[in-house]
Protein backbone atom coordinates (compact mmCIF):
# COMPACT_ATOMS: atom_id res chain seq x y z
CA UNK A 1 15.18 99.17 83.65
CA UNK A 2 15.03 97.31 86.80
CA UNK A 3 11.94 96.32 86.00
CA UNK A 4 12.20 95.23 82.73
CA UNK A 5 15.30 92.53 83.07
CA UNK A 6 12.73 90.39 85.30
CA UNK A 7 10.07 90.94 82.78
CA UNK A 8 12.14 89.29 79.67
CA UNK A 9 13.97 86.54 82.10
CA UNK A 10 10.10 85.69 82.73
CA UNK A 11 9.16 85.59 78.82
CA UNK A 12 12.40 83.30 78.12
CA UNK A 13 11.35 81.12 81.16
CA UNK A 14 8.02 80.88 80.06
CA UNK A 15 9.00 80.20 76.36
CA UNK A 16 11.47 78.01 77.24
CA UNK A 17 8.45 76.03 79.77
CA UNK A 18 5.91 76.18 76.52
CA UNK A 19 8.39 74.45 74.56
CA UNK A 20 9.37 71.83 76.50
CA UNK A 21 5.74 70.84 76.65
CA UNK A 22 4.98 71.31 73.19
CA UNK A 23 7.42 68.68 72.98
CA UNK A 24 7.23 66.24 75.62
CA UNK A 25 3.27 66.33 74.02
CA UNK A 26 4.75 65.30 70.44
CA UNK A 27 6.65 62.41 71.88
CA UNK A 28 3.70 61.35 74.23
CA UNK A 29 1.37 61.61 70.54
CA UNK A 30 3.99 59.65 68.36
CA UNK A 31 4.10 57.09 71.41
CA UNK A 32 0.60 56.51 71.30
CA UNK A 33 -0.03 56.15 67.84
CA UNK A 34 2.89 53.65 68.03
CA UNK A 35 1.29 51.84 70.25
CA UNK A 36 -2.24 52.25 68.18
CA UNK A 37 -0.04 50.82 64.80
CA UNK A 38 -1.12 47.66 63.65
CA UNK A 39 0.46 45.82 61.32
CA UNK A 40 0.84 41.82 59.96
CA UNK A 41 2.84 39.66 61.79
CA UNK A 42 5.33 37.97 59.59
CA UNK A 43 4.50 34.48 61.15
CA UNK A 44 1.02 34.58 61.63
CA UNK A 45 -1.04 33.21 64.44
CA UNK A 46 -3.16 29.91 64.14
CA UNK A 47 -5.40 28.58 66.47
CA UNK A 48 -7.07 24.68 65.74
CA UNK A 49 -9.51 22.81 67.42
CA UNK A 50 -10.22 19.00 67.43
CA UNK A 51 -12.90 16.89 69.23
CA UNK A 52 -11.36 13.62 70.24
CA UNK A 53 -13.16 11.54 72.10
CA UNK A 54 -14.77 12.78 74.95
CA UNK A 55 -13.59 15.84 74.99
CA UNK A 56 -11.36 18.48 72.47
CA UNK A 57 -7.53 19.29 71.96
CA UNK A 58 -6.84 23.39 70.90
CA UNK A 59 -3.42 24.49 69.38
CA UNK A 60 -2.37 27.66 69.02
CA UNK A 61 0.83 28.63 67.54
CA UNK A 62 2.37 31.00 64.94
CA UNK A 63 3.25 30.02 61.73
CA UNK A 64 7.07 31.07 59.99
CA UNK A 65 7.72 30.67 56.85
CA UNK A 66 10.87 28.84 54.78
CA UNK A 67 11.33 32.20 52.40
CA UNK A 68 14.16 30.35 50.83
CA UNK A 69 16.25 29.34 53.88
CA UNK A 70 17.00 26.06 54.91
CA UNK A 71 15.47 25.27 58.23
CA UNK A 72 16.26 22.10 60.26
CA UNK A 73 19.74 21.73 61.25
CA UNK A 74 20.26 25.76 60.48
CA UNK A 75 17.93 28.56 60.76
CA UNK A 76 16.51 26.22 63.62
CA UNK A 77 19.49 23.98 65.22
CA UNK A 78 19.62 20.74 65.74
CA UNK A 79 19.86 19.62 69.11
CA UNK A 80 18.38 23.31 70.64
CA UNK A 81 14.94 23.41 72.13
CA UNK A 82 12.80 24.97 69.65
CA UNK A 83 9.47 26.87 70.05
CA UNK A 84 7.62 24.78 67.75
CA UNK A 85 6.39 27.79 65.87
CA UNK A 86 7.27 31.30 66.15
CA UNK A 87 6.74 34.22 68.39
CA UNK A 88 5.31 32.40 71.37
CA UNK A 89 5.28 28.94 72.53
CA UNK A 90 3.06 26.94 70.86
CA UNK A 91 0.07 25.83 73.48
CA UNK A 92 -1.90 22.80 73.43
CA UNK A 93 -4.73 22.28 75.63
CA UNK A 94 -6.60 19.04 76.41
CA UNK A 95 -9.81 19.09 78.11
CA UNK A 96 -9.90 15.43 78.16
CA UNK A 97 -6.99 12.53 79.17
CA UNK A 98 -4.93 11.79 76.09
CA UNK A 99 -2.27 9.14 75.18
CA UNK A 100 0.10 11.01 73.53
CA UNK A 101 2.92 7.96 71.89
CA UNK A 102 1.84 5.53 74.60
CA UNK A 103 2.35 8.46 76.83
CA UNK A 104 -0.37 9.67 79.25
CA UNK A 105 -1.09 13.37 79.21
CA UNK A 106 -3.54 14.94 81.91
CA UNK A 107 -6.48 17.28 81.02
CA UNK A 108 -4.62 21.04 81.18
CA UNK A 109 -2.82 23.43 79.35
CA UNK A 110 0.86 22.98 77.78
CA UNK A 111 3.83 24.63 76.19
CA UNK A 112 5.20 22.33 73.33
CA UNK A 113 8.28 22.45 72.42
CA UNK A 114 10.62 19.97 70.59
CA UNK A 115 14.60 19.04 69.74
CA UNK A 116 14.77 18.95 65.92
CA UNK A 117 17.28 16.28 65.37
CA UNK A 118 18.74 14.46 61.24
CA UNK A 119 16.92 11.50 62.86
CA UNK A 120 15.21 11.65 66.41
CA UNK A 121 13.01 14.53 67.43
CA UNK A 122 12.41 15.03 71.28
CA UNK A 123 8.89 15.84 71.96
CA UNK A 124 8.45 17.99 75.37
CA UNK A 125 5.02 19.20 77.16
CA UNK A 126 5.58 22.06 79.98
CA UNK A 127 3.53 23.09 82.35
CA UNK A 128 4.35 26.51 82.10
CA UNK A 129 2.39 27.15 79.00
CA UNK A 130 2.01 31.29 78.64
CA UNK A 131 5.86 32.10 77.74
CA UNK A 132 7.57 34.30 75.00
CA UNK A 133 9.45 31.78 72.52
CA UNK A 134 11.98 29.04 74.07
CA UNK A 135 14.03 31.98 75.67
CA UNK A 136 13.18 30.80 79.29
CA UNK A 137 12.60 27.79 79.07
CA UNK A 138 12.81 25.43 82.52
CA UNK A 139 13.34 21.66 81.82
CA UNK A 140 12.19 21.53 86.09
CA UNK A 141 8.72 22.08 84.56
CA UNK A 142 8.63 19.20 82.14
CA UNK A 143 5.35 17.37 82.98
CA UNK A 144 6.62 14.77 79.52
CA UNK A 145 9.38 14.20 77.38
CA UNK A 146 9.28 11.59 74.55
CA UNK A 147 11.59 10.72 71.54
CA UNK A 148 10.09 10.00 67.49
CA UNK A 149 11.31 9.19 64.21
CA UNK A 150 10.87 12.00 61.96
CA UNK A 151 10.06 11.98 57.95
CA UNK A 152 10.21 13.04 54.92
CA UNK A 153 7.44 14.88 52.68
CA UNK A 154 8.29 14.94 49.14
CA UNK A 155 5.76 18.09 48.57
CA UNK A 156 8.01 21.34 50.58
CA UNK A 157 5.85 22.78 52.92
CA UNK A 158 6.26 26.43 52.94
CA UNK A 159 4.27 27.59 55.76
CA UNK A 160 4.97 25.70 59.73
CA UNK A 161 1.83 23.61 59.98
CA UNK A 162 0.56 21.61 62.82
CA UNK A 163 -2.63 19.65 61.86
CA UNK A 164 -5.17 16.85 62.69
CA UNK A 165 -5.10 13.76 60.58
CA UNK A 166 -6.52 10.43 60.30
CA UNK A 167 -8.83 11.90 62.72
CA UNK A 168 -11.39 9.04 64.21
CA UNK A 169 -13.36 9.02 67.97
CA UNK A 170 -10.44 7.34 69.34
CA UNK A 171 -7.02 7.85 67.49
CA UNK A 172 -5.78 10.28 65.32
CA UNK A 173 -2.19 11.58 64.57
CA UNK A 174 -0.98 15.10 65.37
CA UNK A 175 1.20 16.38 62.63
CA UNK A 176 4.25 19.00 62.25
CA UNK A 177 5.25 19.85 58.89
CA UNK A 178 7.73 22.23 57.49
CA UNK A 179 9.88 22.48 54.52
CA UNK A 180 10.04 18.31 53.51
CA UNK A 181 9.76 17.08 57.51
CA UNK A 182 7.02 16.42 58.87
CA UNK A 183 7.04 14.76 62.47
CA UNK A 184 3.67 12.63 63.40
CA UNK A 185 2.65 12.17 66.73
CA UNK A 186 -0.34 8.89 67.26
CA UNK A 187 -2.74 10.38 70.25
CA UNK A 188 -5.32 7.87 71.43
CA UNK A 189 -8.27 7.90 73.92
CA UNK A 190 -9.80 5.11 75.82
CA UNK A 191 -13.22 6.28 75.10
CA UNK A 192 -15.27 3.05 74.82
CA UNK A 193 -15.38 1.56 78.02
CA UNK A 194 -16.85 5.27 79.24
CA UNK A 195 -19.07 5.44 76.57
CA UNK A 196 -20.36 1.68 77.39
CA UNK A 197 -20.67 2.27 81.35
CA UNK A 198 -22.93 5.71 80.16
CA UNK A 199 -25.23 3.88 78.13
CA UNK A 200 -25.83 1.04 80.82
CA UNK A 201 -26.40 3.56 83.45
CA UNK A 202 -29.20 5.99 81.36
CA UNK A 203 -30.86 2.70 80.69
CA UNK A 204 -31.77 2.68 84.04
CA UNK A 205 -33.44 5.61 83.91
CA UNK A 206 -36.69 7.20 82.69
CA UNK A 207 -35.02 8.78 79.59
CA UNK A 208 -33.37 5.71 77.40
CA UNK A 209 -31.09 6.71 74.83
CA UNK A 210 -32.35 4.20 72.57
CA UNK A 211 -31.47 5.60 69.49
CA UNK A 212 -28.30 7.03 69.94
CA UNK A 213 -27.31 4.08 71.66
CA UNK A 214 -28.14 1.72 68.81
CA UNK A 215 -25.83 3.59 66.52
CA UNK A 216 -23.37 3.57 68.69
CA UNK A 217 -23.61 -0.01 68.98
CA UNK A 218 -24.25 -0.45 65.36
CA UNK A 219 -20.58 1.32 64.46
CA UNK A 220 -18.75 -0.02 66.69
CA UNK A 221 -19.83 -3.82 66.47
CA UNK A 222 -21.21 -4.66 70.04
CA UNK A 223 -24.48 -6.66 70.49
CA UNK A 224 -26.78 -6.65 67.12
CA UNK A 225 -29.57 -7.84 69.22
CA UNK A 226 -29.75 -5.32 71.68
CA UNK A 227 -29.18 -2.59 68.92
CA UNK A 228 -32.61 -3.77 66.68
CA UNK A 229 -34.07 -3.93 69.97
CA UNK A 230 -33.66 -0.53 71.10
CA UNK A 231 -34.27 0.90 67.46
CA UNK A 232 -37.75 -0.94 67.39
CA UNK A 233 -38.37 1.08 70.40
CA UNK A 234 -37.74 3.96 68.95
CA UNK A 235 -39.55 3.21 65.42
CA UNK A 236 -42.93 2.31 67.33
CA UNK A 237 -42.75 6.08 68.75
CA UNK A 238 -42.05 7.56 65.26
CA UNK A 239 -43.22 5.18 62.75
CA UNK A 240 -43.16 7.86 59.56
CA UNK A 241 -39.44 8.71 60.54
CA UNK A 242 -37.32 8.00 57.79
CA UNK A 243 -33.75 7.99 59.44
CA UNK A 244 -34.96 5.54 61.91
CA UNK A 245 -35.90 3.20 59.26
CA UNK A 246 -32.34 3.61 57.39
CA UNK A 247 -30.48 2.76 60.80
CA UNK A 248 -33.17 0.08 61.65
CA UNK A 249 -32.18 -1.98 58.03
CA UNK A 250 -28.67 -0.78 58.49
CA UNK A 251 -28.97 -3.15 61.68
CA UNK A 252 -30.73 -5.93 59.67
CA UNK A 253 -28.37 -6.16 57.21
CA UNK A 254 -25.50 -6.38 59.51
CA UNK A 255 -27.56 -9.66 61.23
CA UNK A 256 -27.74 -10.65 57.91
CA UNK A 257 -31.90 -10.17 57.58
CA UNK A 258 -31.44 -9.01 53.93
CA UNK A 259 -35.07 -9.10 53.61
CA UNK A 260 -35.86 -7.07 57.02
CA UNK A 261 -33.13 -4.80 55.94
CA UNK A 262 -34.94 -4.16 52.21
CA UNK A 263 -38.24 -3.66 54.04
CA UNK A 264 -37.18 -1.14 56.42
CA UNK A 265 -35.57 0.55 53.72
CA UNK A 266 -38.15 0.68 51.16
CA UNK A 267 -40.39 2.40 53.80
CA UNK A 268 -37.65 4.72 55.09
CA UNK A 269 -37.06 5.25 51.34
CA UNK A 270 -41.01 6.36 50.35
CA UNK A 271 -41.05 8.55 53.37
CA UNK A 272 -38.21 10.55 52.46
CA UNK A 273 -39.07 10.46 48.78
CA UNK A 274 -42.21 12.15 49.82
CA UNK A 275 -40.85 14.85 52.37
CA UNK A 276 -38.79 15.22 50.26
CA UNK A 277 -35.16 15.01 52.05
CA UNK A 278 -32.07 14.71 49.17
CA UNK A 279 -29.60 12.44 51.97
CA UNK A 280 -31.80 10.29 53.30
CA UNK A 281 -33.24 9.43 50.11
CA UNK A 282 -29.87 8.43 48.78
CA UNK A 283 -28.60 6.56 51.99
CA UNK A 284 -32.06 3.93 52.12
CA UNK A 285 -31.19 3.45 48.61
CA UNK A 286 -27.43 2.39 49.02
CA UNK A 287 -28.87 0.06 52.13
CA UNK A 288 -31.32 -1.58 49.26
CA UNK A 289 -28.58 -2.03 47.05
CA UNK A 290 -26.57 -4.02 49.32
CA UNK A 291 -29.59 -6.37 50.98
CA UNK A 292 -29.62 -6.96 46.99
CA UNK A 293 -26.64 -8.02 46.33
């Protein structure tokens, strides 16, 4: 008997142990395959990319949706810092220096938030760029903080969008649109005078840029002259090249040699006839029907 008591107290302990495990190893299991879940996030993550000027501007933000609510000035507040988005802070990163509403904005990486307001929106870039929503937020790291004029879309806009538009080398507008607001920031780069100075100085090498420097010059209206000259350069190197011919009339025609411009054309036009290439057949031909004019 005496030895039996200590027996059962043993079994009980060790039943008692063995169960405890069994179920501290269920709630470890169900932890982990929590953890393992994946499901859709109700505001979905975006991430855009624009080359502007010199260099490129990335977003990325999350994108709520209206689902019948009304937005500015309740489900987001006027006159609270707002996320911009949903889930965390939207981030925009520059690699380049941007002017951001007459604003200059150093190359880096940003939180952007903004005030929603019935008829002034504060714009704010923070330097602390990797935080969860507006939640703690620190106006001490403000690196910019600039008021605009929102409007009106008549089209509702369902889904937060931020997008690129009237996107050129050196302007475009950075756009926030939800339900019928949309808020329009004008970003420009001084990209010219950089471009200029690096053409100048690869001309003094052994490696001249002619071509891509006579398009550039071409589009954006500098010296004619110096333009046909470099692209004769480059045509007496590749004299059966058919896009060198369309940019060398291109260049005529904008001196206003019509008759240089339908010659270089014509040639440009017969040599990609015979290749044959589809676009640069088309584009010689739209030159020869404007020296024609």
């Amino acid at each position: 008997m005496s030895y039996c008591q200590p027996l059962e107290k043993i079994k009980t302990i060790f039943v008692m142990k063995t169960g405890a495990c069994l179920l501290a190893l269920i709630i470890t299991c169900n932890i982990i395959q929590a953890q393992n879940l994946k499901i859709p996030q109700p505001s979905t993550l975006q991430m855009i990319q624009q080359d502007f000027g010199l260099g490129q501007i990335s977003i990325t933000y999350s994108r709520p949706n209206v689902k019948g609510r009304k937005i500015f000035g309740e489900t987001e507040p006027y006159g609270i810092v707002w996320r911009t988005g949903a889930n965390a802070a939207t981030k925009i990163k520059l690699t380049d220096t941007v002017m951001m509403e007459k604003h200059q904005v150093l190359p880096g990486e940003y939180a952007l938030f903004t005030i929603p307001g019935p008829n002034e929106w504060t714009v704010i870039l923070n330097q602390t760029a990797q935080q969860w929503g507006a939640y703690s937020y620190d106006s001490t790291k403000d690196v910019l903080r600039f008021k605009v004029k929102p409007g009106k879309n008549d089209k509702k806009m369902e889904t937060f969008t931020i997008q690129f538009a009237n996107a050129f080398v050196d302007h475009c507008d950075l756009q926030l649109l939800w339900e019928n607001t949309v808020v329009s920031l004008h970003l420009e780069t001084d990209v010219d005078a950089r471009v200029m100075a690096n053409i100048d100085e690869l001309m003094k090498g052994d490696k001249k840029p002619y071509y891509f420097a006579a398009i550039y010059y071409y589009n954006h209206d500098k010296d004619m002259n110096k333009a046909l000259s470099w692209i004769n350069e480059v045509d007496k190197n590749s004299p059966d090249a058919y896009n060198i011919k369309y940019w060398k009339a291109r260049i005529q025609l904008k001196m206003g040699d019509k008759a240089g411009a339908i010659e270089s054309a014509n040639q440009g036009l017969k040599q990609a006839m015979a290749e044959p290439n589809a676009e640069y057949t088309r584009l010689n031909k739209e030159v020869l029907a404007e020296a024609k004019k």
